[in-house]
N, C-alpha and C. Protein backbone atom coordinates (compact mmCIF):
# COMPACT_ATOMS: atom_id res chain seq x y z
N UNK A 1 104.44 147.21 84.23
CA UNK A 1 104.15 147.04 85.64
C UNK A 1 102.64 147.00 85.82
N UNK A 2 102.34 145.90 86.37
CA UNK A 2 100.63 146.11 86.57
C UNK A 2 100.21 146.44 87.97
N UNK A 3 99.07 146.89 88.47
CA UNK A 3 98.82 147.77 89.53
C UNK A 3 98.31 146.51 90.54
N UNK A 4 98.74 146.58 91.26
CA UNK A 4 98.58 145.80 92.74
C UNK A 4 97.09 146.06 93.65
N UNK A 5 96.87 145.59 94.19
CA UNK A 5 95.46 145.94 95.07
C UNK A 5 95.72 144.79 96.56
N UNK A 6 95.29 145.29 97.28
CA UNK A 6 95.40 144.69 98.82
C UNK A 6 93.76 144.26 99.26
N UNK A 7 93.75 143.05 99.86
CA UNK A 7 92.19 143.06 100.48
C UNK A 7 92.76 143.43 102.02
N UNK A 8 91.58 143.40 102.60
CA UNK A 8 91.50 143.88 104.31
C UNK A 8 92.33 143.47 104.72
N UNK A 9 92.97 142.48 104.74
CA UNK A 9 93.41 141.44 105.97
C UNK A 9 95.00 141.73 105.64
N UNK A 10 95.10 141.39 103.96
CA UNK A 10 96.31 141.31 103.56
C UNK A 10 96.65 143.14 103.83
N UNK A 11 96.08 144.20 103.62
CA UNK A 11 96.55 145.55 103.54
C UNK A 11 96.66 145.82 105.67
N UNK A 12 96.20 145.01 106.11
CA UNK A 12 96.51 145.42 107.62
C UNK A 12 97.53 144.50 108.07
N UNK A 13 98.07 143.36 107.41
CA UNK A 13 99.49 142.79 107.73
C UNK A 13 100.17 143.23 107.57
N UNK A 14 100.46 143.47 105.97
CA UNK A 14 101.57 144.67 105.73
C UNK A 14 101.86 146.37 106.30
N UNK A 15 100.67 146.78 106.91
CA UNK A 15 100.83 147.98 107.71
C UNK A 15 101.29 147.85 108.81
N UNK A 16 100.90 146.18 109.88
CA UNK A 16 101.58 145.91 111.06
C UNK A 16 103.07 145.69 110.57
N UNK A 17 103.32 145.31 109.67
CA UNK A 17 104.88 145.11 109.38
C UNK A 17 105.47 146.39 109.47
N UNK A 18 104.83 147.12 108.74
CA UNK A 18 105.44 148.55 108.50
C UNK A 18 105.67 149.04 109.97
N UNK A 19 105.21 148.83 110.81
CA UNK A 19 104.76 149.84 112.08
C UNK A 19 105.52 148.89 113.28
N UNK A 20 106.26 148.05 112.69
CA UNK A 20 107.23 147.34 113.72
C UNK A 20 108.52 147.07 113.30
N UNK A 21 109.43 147.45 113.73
CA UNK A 21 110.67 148.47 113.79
C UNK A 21 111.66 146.69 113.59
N UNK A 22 111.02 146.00 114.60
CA UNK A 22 111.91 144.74 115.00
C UNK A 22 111.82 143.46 113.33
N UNK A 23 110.74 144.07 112.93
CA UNK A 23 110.58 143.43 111.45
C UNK A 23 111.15 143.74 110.82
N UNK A 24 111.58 144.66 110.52
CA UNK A 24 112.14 145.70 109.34
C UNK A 24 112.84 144.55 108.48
N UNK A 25 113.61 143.47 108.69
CA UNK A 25 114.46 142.86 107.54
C UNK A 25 113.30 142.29 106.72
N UNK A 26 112.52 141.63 107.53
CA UNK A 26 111.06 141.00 106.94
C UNK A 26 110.22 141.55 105.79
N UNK A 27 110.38 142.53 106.45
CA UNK A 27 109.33 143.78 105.69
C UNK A 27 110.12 144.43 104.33
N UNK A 28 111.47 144.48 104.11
CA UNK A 28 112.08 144.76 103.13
C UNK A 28 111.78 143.27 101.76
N UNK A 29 112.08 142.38 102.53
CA UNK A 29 112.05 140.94 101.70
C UNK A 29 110.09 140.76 101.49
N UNK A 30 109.37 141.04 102.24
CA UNK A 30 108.03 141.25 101.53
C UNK A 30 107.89 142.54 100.31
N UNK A 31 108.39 143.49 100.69
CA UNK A 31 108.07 144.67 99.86
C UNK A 31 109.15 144.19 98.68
N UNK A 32 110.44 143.72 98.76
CA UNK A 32 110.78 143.18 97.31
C UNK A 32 109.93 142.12 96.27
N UNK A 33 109.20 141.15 96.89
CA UNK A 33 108.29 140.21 96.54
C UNK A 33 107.43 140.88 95.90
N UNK A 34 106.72 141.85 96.54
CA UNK A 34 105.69 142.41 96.06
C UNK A 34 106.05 143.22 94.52
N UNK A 35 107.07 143.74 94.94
CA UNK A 35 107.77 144.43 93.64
C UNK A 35 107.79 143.40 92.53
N UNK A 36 108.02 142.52 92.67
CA UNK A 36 108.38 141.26 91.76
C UNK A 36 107.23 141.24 91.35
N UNK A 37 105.99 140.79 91.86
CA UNK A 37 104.65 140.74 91.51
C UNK A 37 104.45 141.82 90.88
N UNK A 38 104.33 142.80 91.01
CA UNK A 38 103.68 144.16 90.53
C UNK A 38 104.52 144.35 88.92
N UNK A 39 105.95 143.60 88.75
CA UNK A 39 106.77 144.04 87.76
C UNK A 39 106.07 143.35 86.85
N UNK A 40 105.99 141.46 86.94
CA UNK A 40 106.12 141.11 86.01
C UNK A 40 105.01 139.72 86.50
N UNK A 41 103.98 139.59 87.39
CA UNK A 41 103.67 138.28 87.46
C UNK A 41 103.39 137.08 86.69
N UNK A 42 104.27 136.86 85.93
CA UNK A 42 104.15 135.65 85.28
C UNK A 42 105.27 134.43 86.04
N UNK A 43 106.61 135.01 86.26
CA UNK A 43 107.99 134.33 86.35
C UNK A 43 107.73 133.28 87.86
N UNK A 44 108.12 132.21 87.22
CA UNK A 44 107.93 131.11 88.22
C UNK A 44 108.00 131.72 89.39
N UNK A 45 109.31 132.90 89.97
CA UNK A 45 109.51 133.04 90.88
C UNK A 45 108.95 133.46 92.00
N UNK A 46 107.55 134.16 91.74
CA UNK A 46 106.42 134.80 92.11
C UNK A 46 105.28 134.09 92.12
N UNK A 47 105.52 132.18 91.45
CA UNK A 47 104.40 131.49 91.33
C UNK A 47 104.63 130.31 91.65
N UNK A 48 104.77 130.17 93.12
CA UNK A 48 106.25 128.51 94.00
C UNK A 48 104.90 127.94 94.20
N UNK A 49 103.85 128.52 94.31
CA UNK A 49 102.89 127.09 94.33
C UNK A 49 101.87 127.45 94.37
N UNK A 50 100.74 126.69 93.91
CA UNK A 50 99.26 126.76 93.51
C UNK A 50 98.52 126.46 94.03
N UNK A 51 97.21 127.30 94.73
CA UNK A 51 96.14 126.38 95.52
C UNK A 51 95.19 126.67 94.68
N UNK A 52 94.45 125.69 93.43
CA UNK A 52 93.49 125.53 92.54
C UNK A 52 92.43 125.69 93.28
N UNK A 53 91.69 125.35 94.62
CA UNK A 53 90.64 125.58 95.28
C UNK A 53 90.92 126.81 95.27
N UNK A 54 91.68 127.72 95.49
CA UNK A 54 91.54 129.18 96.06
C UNK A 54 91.66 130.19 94.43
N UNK A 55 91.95 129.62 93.70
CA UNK A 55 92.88 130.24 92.70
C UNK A 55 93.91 131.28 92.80
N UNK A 56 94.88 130.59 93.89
CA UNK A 56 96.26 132.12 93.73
C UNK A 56 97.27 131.10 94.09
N UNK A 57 98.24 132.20 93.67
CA UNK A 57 99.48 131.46 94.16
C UNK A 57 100.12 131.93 94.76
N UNK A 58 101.15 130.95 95.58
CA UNK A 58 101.88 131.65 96.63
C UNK A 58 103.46 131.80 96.76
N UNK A 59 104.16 132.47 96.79
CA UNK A 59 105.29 132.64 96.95
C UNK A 59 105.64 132.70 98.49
N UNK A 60 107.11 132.28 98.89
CA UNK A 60 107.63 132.19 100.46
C UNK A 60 108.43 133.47 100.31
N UNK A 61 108.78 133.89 101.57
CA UNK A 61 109.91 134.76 101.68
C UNK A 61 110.03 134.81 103.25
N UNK A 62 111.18 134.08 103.51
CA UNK A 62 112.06 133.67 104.90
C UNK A 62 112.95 134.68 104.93
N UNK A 63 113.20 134.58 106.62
CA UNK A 63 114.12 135.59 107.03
C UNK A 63 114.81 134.32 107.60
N UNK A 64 115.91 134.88 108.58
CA UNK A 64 116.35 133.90 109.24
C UNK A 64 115.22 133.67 110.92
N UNK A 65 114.46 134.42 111.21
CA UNK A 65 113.04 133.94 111.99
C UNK A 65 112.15 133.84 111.77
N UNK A 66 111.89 134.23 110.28
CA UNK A 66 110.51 133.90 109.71
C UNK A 66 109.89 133.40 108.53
N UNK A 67 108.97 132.85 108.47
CA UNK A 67 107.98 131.64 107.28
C UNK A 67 107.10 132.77 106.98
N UNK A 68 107.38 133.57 106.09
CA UNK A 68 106.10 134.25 105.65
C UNK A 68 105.62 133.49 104.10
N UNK A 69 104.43 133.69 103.75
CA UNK A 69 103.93 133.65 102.72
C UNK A 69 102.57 134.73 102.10
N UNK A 70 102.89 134.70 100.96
CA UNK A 70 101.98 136.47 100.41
C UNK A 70 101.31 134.94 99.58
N UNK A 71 100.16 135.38 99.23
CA UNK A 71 99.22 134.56 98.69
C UNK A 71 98.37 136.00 97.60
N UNK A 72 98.91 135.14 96.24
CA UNK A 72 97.87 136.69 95.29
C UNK A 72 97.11 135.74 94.15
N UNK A 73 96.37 136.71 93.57
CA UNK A 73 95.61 136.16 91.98
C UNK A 73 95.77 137.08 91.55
N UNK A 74 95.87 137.15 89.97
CA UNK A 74 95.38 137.42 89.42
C UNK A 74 94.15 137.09 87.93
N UNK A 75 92.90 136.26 88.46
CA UNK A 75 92.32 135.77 87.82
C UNK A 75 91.37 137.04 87.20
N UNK A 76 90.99 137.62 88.31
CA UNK A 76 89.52 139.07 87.70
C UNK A 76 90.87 140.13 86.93
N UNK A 77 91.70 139.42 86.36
CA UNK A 77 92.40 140.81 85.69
C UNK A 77 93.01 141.66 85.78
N UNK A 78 93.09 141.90 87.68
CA UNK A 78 93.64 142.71 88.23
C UNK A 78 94.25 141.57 89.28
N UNK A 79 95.75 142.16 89.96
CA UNK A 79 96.38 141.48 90.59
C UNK A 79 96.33 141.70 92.17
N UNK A 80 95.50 140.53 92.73
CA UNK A 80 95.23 141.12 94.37
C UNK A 80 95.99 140.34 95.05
N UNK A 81 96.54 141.28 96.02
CA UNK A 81 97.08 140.29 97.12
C UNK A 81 96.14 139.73 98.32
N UNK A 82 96.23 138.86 98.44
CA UNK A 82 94.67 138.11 99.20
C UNK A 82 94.98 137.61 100.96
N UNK A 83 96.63 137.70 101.15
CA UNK A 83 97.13 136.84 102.38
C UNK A 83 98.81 137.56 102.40
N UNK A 84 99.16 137.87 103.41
CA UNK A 84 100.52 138.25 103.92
C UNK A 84 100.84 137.75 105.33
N UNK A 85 101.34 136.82 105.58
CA UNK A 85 101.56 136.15 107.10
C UNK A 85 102.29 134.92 107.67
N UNK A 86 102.38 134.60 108.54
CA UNK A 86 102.94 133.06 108.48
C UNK A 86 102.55 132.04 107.08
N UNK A 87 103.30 131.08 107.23
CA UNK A 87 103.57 130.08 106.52
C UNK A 87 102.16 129.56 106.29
N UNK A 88 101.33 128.92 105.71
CA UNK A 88 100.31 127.87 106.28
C UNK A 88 101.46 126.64 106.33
């Protein structure tokens, strides 16, 4: 399991998730994602698409009302999550 790290933006999305009751299915299907990442980030499933300008990749995770996407790297060695939010 490798250790996870949050920047600003991405560690205050996931706390608004946490702190809204009406998300909760959302917020289970992010916090499994993340798990996925933290287990094993290599498996395609954690790596649905690539933005080479940014260097990370992004995985989706839909509810039936929502387009989220978590956007991470791990290029510096350590695995950051960089984006948690709508779709782009």
């Amino acid at each position: 399991m490798v250790q996870i790290a949050f920047n600003a933006d991405a560690d205050a999305a996931l706390t608004a998730l946490e702190n809204d009751p009406s998300r909760a299915h959302l917020l289970d299907r992010v916090m499994d994602t993340l798990r996925l990442i933290g287990e094993e980030p290599k498996p395609a499933q954690v790596r649905q698409r690539r933005f080479q300008q940014l260097d990370v990749w992004g995985v989706a995770v839909k509810t039936a009302n929502d387009d989220y996407l978590i956007l991470w790297g791990d290029s510096t060695g350590e695995t950051i999550i960089h984006y948690i939010g709508t779709d782009l």
